[in-house]
C-alpha atoms as a PDB file:
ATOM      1  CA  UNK A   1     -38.151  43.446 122.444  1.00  0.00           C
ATOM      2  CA  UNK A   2     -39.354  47.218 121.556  1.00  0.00           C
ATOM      3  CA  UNK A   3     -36.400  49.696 121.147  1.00  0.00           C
ATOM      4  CA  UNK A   4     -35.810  52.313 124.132  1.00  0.00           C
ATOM      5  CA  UNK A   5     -33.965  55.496 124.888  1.00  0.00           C
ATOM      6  CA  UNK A   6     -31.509  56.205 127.257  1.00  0.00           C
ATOM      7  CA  UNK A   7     -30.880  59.825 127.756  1.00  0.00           C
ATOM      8  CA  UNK A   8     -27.532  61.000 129.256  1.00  0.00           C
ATOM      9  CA  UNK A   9     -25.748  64.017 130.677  1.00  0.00           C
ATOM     10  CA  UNK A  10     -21.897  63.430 130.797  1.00  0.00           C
ATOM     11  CA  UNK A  11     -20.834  65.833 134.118  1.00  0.00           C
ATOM     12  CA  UNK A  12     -18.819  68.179 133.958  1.00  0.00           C
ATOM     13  CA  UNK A  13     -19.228  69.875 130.690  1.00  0.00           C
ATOM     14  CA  UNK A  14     -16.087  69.834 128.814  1.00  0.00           C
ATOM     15  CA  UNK A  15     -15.474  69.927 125.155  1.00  0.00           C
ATOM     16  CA  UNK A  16     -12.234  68.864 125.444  1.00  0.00           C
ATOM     17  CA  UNK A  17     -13.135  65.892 127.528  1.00  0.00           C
ATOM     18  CA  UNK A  18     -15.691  65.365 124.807  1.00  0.00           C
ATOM     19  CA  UNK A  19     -13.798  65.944 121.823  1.00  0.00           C
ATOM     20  CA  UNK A  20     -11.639  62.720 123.278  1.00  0.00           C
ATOM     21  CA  UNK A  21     -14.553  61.017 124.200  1.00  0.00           C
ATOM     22  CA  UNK A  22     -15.963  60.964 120.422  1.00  0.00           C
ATOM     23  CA  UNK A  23     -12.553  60.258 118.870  1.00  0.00           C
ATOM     24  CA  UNK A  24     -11.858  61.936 115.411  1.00  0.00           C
ATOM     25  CA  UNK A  25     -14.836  61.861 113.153  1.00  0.00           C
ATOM     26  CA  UNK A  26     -16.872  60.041 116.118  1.00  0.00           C
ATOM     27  CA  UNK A  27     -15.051  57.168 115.779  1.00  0.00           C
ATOM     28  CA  UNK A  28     -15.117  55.855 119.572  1.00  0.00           C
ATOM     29  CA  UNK A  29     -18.484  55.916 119.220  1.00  0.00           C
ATOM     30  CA  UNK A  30     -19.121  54.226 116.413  1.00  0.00           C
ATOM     31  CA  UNK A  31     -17.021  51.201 118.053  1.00  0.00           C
ATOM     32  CA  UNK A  32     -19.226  51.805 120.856  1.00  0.00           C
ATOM     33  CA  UNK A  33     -22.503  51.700 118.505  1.00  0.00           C
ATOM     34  CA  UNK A  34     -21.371  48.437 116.240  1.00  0.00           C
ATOM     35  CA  UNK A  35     -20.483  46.417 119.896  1.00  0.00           C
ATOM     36  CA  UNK A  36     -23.466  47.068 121.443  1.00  0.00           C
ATOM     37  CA  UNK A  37     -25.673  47.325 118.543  1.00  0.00           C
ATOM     38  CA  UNK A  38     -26.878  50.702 119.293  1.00  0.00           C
ATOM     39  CA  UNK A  39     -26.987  54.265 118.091  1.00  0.00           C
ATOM     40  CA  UNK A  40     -25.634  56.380 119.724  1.00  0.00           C
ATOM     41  CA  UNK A  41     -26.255  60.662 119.248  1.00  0.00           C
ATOM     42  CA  UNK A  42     -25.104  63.309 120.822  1.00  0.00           C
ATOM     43  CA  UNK A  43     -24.952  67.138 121.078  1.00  0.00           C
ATOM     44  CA  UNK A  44     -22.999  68.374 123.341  1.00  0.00           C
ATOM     45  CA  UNK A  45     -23.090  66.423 126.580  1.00  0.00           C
ATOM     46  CA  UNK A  46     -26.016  65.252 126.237  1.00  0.00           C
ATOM     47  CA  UNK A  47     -26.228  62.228 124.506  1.00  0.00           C
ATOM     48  CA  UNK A  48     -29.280  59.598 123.418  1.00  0.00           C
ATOM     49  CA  UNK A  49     -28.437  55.774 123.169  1.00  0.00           C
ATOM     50  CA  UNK A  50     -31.486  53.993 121.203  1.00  0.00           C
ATOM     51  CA  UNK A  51     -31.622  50.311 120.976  1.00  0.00           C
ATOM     52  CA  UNK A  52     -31.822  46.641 123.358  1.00  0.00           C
ATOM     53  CA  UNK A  53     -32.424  47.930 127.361  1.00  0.00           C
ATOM     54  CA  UNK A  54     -29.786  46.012 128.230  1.00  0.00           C
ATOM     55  CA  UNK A  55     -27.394  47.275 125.708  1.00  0.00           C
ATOM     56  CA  UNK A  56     -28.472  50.964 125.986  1.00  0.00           C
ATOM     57  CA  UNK A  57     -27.472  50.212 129.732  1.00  0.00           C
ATOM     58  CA  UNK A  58     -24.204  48.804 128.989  1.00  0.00           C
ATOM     59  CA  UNK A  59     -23.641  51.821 126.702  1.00  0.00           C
ATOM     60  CA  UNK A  60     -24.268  54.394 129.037  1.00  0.00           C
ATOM     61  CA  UNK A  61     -21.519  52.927 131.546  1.00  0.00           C
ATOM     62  CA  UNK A  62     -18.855  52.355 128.898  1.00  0.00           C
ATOM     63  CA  UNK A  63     -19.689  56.191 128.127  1.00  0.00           C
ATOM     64  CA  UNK A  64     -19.625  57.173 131.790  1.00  0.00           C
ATOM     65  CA  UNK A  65     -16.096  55.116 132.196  1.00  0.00           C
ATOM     66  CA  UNK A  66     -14.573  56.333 129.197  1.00  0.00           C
ATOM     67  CA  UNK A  67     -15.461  60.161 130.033  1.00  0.00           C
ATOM     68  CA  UNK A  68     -14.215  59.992 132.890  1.00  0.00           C
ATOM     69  CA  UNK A  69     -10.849  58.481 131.401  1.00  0.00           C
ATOM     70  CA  UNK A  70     -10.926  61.200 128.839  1.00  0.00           C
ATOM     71  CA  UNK A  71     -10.220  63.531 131.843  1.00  0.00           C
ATOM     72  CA  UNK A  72      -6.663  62.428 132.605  1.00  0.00           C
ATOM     73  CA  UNK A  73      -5.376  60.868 129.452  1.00  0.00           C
ATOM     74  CA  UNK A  74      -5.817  60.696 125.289  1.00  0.00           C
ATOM     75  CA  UNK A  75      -8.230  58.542 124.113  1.00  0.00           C
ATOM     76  CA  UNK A  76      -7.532  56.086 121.856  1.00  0.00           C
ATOM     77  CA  UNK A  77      -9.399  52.957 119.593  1.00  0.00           C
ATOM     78  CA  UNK A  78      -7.598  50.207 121.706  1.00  0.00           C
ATOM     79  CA  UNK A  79      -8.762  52.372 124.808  1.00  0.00           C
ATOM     80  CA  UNK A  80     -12.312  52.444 124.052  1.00  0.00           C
ATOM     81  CA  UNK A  81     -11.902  48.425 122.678  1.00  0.00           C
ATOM     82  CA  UNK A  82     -10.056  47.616 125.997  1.00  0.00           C
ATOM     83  CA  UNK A  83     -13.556  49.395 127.968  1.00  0.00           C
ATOM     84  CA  UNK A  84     -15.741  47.359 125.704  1.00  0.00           C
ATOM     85  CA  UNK A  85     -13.987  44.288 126.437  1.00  0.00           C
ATOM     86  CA  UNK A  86     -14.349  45.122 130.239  1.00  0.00           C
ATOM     87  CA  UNK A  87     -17.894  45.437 130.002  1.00  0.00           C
ATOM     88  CA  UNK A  88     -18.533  42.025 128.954  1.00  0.00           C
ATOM     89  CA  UNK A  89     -15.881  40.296 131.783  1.00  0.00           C
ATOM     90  CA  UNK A  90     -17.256  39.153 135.077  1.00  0.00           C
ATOM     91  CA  UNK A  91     -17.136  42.375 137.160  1.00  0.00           C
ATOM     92  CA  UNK A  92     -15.169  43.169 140.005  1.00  0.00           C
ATOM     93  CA  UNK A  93     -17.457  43.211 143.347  1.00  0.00           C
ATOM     94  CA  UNK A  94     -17.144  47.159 144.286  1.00  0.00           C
ATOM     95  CA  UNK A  95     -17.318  45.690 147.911  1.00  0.00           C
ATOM     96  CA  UNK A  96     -14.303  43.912 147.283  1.00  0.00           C
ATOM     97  CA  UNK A  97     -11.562  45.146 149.460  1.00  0.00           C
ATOM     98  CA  UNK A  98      -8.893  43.192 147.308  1.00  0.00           C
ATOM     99  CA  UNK A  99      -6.024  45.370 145.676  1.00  0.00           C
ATOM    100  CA  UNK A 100      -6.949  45.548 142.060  1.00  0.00           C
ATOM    101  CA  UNK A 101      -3.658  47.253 140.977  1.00  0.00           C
ATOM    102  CA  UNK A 102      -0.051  47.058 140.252  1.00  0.00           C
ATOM    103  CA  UNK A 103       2.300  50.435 141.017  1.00  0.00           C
ATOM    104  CA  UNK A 104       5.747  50.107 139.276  1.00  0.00           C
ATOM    105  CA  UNK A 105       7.648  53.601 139.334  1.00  0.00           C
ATOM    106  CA  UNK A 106       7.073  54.189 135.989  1.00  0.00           C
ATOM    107  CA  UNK A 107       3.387  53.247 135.457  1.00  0.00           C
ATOM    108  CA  UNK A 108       0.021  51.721 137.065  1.00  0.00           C
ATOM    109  CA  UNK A 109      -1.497  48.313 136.110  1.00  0.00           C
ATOM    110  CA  UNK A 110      -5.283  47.874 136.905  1.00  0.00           C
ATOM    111  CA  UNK A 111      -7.041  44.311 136.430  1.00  0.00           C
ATOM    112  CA  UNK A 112      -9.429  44.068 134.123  1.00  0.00           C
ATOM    113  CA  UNK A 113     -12.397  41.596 135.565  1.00  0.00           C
ATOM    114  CA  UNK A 114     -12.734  39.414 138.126  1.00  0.00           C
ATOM    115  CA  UNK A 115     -10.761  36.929 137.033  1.00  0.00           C
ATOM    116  CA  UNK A 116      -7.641  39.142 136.633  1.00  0.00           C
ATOM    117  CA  UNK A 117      -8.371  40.448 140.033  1.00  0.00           C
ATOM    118  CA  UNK A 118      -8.124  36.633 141.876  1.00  0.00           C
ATOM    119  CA  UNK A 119      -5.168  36.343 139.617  1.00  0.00           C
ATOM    120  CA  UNK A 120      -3.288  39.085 141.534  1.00  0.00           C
ATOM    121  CA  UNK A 121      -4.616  38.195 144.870  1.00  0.00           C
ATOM    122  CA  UNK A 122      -3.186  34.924 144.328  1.00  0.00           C
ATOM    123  CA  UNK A 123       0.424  35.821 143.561  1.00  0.00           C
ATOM    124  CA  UNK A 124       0.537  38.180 146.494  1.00  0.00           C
ATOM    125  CA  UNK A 125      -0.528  35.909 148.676  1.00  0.00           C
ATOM    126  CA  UNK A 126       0.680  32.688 147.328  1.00  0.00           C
ATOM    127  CA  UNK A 127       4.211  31.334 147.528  1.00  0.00           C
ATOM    128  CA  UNK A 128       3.159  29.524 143.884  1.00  0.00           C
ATOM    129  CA  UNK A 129       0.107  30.526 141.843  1.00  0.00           C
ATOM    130  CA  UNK A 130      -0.912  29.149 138.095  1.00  0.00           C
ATOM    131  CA  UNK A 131      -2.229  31.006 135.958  1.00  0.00           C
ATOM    132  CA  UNK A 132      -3.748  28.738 133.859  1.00  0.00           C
ATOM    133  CA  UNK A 133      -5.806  29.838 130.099  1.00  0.00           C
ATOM    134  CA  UNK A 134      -5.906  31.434 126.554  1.00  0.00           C
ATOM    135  CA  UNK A 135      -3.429  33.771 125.006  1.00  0.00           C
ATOM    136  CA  UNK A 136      -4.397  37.164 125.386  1.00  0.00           C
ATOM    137  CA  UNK A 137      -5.717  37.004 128.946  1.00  0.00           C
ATOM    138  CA  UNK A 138      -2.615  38.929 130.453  1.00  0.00           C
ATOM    139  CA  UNK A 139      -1.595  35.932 132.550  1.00  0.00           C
ATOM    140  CA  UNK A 140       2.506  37.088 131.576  1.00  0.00           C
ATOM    141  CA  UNK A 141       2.352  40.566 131.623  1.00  0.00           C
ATOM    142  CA  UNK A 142       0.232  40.714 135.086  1.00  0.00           C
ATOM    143  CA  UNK A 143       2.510  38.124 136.274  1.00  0.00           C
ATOM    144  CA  UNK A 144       5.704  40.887 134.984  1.00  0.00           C
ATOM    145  CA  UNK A 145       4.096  43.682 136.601  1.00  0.00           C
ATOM    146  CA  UNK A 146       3.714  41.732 140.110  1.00  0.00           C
ATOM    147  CA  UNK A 147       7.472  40.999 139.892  1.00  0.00           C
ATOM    148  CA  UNK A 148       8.394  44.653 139.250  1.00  0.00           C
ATOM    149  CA  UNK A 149       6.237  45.667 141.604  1.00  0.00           C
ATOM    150  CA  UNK A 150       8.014  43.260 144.590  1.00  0.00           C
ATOM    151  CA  UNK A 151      11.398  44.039 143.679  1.00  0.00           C
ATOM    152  CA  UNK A 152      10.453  47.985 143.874  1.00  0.00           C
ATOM    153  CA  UNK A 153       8.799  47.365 147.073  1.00  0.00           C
ATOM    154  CA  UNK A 154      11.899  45.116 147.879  1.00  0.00           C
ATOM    155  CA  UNK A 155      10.217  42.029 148.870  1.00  0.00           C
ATOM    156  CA  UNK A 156      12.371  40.360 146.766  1.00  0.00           C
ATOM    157  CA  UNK A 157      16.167  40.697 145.590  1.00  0.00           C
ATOM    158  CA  UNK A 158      15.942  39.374 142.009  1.00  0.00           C
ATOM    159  CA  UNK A 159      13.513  38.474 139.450  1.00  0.00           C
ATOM    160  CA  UNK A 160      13.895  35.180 137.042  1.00  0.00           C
ATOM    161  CA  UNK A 161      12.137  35.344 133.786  1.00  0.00           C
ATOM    162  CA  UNK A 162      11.667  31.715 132.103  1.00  0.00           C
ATOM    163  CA  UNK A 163      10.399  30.070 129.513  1.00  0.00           C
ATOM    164  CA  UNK A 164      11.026  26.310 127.773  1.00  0.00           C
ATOM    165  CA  UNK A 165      12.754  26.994 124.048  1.00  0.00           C
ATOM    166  CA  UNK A 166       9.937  24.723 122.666  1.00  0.00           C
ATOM    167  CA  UNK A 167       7.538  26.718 120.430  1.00  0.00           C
ATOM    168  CA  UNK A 168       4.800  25.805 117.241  1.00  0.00           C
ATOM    169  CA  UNK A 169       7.393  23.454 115.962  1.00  0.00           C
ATOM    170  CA  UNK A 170      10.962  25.320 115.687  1.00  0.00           C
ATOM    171  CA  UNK A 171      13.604  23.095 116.565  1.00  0.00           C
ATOM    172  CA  UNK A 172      16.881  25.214 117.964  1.00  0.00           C
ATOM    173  CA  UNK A 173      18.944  23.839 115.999  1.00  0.00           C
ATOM    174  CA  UNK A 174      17.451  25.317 112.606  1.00  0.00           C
ATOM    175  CA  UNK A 175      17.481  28.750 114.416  1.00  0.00           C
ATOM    176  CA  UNK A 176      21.027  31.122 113.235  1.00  0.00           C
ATOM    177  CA  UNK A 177      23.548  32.089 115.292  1.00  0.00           C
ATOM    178  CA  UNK A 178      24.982  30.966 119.743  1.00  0.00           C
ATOM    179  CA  UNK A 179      22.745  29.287 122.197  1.00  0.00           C
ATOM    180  CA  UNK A 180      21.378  32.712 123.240  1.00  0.00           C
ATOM    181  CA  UNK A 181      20.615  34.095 120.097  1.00  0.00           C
ATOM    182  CA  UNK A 182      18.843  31.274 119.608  1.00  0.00           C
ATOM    183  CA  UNK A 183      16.243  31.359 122.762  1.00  0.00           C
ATOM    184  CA  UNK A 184      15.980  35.127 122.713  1.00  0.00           C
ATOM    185  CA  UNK A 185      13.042  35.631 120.435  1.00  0.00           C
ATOM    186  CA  UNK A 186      11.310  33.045 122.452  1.00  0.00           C
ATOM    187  CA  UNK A 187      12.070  35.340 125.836  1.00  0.00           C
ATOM    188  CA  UNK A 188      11.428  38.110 124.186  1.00  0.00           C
ATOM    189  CA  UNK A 189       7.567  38.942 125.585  1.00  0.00           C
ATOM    190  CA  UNK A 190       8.931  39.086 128.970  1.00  0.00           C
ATOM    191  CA  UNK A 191      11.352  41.485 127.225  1.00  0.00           C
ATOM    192  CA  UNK A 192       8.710  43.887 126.011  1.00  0.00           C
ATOM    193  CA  UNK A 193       7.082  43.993 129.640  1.00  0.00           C
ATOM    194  CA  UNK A 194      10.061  44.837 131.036  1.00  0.00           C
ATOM    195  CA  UNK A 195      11.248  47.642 128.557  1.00  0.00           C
ATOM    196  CA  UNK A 196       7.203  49.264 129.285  1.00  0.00           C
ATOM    197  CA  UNK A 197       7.327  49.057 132.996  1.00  0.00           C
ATOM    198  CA  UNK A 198      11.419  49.535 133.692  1.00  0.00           C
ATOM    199  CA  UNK A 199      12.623  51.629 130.598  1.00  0.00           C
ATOM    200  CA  UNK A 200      14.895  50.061 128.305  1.00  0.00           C
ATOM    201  CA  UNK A 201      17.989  51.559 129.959  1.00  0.00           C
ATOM    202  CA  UNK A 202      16.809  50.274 133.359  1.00  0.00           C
ATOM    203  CA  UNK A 203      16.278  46.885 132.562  1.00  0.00           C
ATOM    204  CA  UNK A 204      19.740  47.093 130.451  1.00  0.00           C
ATOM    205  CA  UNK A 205      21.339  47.504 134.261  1.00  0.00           C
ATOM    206  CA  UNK A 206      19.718  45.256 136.010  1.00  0.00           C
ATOM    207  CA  UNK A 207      20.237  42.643 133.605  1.00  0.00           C
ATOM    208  CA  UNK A 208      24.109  43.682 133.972  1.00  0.00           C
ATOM    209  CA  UNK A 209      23.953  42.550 137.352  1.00  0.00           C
ATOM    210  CA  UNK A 210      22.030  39.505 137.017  1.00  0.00           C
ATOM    211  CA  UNK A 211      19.068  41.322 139.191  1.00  0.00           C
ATOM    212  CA  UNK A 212      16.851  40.346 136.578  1.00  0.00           C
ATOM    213  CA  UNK A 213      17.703  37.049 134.631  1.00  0.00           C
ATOM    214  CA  UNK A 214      15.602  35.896 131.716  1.00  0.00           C
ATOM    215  CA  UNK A 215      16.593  32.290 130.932  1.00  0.00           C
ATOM    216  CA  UNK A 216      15.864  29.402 129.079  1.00  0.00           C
ATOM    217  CA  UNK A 217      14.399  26.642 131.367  1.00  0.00           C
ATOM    218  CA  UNK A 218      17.319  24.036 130.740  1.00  0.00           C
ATOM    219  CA  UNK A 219      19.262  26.588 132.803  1.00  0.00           C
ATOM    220  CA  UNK A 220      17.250  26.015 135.773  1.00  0.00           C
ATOM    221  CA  UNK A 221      18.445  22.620 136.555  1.00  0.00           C
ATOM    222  CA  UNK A 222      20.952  22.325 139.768  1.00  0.00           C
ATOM    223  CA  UNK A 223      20.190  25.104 140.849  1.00  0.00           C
ATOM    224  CA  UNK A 224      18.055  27.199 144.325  1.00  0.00           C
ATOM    225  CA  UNK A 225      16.231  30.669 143.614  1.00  0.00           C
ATOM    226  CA  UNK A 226      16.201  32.213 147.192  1.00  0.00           C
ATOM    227  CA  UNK A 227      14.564  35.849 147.422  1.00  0.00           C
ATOM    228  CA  UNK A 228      13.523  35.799 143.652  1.00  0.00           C
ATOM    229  CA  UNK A 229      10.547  36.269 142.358  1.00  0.00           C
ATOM    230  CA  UNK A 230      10.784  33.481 139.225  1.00  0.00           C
ATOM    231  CA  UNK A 231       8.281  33.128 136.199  1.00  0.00           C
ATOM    232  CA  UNK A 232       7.484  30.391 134.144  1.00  0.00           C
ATOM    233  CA  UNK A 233       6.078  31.135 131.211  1.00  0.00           C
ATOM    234  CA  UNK A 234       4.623  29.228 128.582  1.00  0.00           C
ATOM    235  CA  UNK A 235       4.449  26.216 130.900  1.00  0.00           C
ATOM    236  CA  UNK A 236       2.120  24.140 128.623  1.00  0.00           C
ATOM    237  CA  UNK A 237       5.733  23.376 126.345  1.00  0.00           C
ATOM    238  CA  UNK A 238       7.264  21.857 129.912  1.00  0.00           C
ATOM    239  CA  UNK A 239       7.424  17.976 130.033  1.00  0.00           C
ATOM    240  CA  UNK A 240       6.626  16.277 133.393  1.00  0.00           C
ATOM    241  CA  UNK A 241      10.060  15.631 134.255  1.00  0.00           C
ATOM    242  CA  UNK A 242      11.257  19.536 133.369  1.00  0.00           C
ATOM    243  CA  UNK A 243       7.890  20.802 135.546  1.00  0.00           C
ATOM    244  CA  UNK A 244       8.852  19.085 138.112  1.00  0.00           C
ATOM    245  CA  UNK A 245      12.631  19.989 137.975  1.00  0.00           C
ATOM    246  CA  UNK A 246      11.572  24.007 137.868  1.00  0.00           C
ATOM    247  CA  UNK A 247       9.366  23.873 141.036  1.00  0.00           C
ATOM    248  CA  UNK A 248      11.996  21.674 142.922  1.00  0.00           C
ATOM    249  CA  UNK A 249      13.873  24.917 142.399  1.00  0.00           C
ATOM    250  CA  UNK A 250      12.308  27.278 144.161  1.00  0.00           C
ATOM    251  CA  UNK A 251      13.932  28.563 147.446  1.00  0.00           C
ATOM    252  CA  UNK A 252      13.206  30.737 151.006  1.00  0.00           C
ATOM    253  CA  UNK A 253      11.660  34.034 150.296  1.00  0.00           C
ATOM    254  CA  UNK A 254      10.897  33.179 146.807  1.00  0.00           C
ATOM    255  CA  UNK A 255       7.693  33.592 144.581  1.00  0.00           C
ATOM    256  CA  UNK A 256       6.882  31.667 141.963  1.00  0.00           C
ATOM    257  CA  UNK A 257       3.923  31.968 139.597  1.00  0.00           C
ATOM    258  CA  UNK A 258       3.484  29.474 136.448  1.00  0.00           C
ATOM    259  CA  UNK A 259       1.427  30.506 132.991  1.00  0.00           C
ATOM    260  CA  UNK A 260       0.303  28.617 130.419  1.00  0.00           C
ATOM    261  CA  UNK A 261      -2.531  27.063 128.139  1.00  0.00           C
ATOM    262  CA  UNK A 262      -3.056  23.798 128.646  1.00  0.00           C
ATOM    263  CA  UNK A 263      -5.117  23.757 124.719  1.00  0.00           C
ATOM    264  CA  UNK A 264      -2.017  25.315 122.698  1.00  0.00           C
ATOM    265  CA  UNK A 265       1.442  22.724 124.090  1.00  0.00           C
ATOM    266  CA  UNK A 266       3.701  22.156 120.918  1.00  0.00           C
ATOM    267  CA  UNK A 267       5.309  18.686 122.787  1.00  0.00           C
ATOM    268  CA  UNK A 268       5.880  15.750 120.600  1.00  0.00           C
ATOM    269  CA  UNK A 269       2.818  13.933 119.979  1.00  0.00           C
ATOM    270  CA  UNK A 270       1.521  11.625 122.731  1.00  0.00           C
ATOM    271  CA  UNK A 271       4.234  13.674 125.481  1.00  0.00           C
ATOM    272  CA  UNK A 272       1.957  14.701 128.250  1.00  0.00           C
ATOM    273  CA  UNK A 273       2.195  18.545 129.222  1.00  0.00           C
ATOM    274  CA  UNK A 274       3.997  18.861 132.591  1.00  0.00           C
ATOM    275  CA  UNK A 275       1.295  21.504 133.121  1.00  0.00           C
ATOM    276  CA  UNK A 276      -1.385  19.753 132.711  1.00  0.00           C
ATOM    277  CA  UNK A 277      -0.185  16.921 134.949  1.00  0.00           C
ATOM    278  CA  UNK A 278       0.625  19.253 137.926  1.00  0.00           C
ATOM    279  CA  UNK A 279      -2.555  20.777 138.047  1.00  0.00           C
ATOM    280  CA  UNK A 280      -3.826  17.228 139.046  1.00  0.00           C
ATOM    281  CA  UNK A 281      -0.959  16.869 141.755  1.00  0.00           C
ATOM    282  CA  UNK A 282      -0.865  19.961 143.218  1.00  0.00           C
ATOM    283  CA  UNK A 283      -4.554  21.274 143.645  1.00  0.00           C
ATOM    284  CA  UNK A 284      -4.566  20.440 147.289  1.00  0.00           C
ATOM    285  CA  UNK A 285      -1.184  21.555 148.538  1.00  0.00           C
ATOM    286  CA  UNK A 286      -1.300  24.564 150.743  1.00  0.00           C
ATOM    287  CA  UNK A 287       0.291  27.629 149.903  1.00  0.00           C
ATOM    288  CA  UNK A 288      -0.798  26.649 145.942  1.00  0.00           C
ATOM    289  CA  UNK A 289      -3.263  28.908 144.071  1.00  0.00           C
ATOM    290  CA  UNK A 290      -4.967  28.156 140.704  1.00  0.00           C
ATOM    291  CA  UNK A 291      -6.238  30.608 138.086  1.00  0.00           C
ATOM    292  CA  UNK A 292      -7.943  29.984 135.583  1.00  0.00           C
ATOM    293  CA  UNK A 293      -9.195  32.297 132.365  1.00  0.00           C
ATOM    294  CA  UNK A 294     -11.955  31.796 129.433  1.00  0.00           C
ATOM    295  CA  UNK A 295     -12.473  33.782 126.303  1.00  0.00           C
ATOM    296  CA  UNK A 296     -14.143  36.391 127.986  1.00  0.00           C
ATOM    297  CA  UNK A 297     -11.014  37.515 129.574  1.00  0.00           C
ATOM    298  CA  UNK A 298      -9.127  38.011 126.303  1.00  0.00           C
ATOM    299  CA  UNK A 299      -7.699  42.026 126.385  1.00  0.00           C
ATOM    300  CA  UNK A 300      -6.399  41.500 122.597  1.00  0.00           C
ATOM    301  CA  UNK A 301      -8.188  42.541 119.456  1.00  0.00           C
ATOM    302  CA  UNK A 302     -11.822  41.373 119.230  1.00  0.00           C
ATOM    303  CA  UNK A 303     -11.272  38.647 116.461  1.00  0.00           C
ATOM    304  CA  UNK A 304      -8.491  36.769 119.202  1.00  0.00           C
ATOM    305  CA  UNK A 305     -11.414  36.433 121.606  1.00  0.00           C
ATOM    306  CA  UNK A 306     -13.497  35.319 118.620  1.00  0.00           C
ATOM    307  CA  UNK A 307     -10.501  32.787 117.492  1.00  0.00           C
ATOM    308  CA  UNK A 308     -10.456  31.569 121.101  1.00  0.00           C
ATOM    309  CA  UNK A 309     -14.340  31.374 121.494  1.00  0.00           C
ATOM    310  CA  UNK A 310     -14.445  29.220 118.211  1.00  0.00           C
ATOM    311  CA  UNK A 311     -11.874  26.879 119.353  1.00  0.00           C
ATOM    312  CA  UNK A 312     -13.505  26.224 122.622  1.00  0.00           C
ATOM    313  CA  UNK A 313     -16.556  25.052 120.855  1.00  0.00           C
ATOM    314  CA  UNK A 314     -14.545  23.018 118.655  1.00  0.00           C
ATOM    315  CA  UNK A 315     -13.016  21.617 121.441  1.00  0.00           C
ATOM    316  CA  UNK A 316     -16.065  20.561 123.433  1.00  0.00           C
ATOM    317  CA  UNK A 317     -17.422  18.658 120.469  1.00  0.00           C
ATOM    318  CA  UNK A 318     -14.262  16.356 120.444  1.00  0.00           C
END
């Protein structure tokens, strides 16, 4: 296919806006130009994309987004990688009347793709939804927003962060110092969303008075979360019996939402994932939502959706 030219006029003029659009020594662009195979030019606002139709396209809307980003905020290389990666996700229908975004006081979460999108429609409207796919896909740190987000609002009095201590191989045991110090690097994503969307001092209060309780999933058992919003992350590492034993747990006025991926569990060999087996129990009960995310929903560093890609092909020739 011949190259073309697509000739653009970014409205209003603004160096400013521009000079954050371009990124120092052009740089945004140049991400722009090796992603979509194009080159880009510009002078002023006025710029010419040469290359593929369909890329020069593409090009011109990343362009258009990320201008009109550049007018309310620094630009930065993960900003214009995060636009990129949008561009190749399943768009969100701009008919859609679904709520694509998550206010917490101290910032605003917007889904990226379609998928994301179902994802939070799911957990507002579900009493339990799974997410279900590859690292990356922001299936914890949606889910961490959503919580925030309910407890602001007050729909719920208490949010319950947990996650199996069964990771890649580490047994506890091996692992230095009390019981706690031992599962808290395995907590500690849920952690990091909290610090970003609570502040660090915040979160340091609430966790004083066991509003927010991140836990190990052994501390579940016995036990009836009413008016909590309670995640389970890193479900895949759950055994049938333990899966089981969480969602037994969950009580009036209480959300729960479930993450995992199915392709990475670190169980003993021949253990089937309580994940995977309650995805097959539970795909017809009422008031149960599935979602589900690919490689193309990856919001990480190109090579992780690469990595993911790869193993997915691997995969399907086993």
């Amino acid at each position: 296919m011949s190259e073309q030219l697509l000739e653009l006029t970014l409205e209003p003029a603004d160096n400013q806006r521009l000079a954050r659009l371009c990124g120092q020594f052009d740089e945004h662009l140049k991400l722009i130009e090796k992603h979509f195979g194009v080159d880009v030019s510009a002078r002023g606002n006025h710029f010419n994309i040469a290359g593929d139709p369909q890329n020069i396209e593409t090009a011109g809307t990343v362009l258009m987004q990320l201008y009109r980003q550049a007018g309310d905020e620094d630009l930065d290389p993960e900003s214009v990688h995060m636009a990129l990666r949008e561009a190749g996700m399943t768009p969100v229908d701009e008919n859609s009347t679904l709520n694509g975004e998550v206010r917490t006081r101290r910032k605003v979460i917007r889904c990226r793709g379609r998928n994301q999108l179902a994802y939070l429609h799911n957990m507002r409207n579900s009493d339990l939804t799974f997410g279900i796919g590859p690292a990356g896909t922001g299936k914890t740190y949606l889910a961490v927003a959503r919580a925030v987000e309910a407890l602001e609002q007050e729909e719920v009095r208490r949010i319950i962060l947990v996650r199996p201590a069964v990771e890649a191989g580490e047994r506890l045991g091996f692992l230095p110092g009390d019981l706690m110090q031992k599962i808290d690097p395995y907590l500690r994503p849920m952690y990091d969303a909290l610090y970003e969307m609570l502040g660090f001092e915040r979160v340091a209060r609430l966790v004083e008075k066991s509003i927010i309780e991140v836990a190990p999933l052994a501390f579940m058992r016995g036990r009836s979360l009413s008016e909590s919003f309670v995640i389970l992350d890193e479900a895949q590492n759950t055994s049938a019996e333990q899966m089981k034993m969480f969602l037994t747990r969950i009580g009036f006025g209480s959300r729960a939402v479930v993450t995992g991926d199915i392709t990475q569990t670190d169980l003993p060999r021949g253990q089937e994932s309580g994940l995977n087996q309650v995805v097959r129990i539970l795909s017809q009960v009422r008031h149960v939502s599935f979602s589900r995310f690919d490689a193309q929903d990856v919001v990480r560093h190109p090579l992780v959706q690469a990595i993911v890609e790869a193993y997915e092909k691997h995969d399907e020739k086993d």
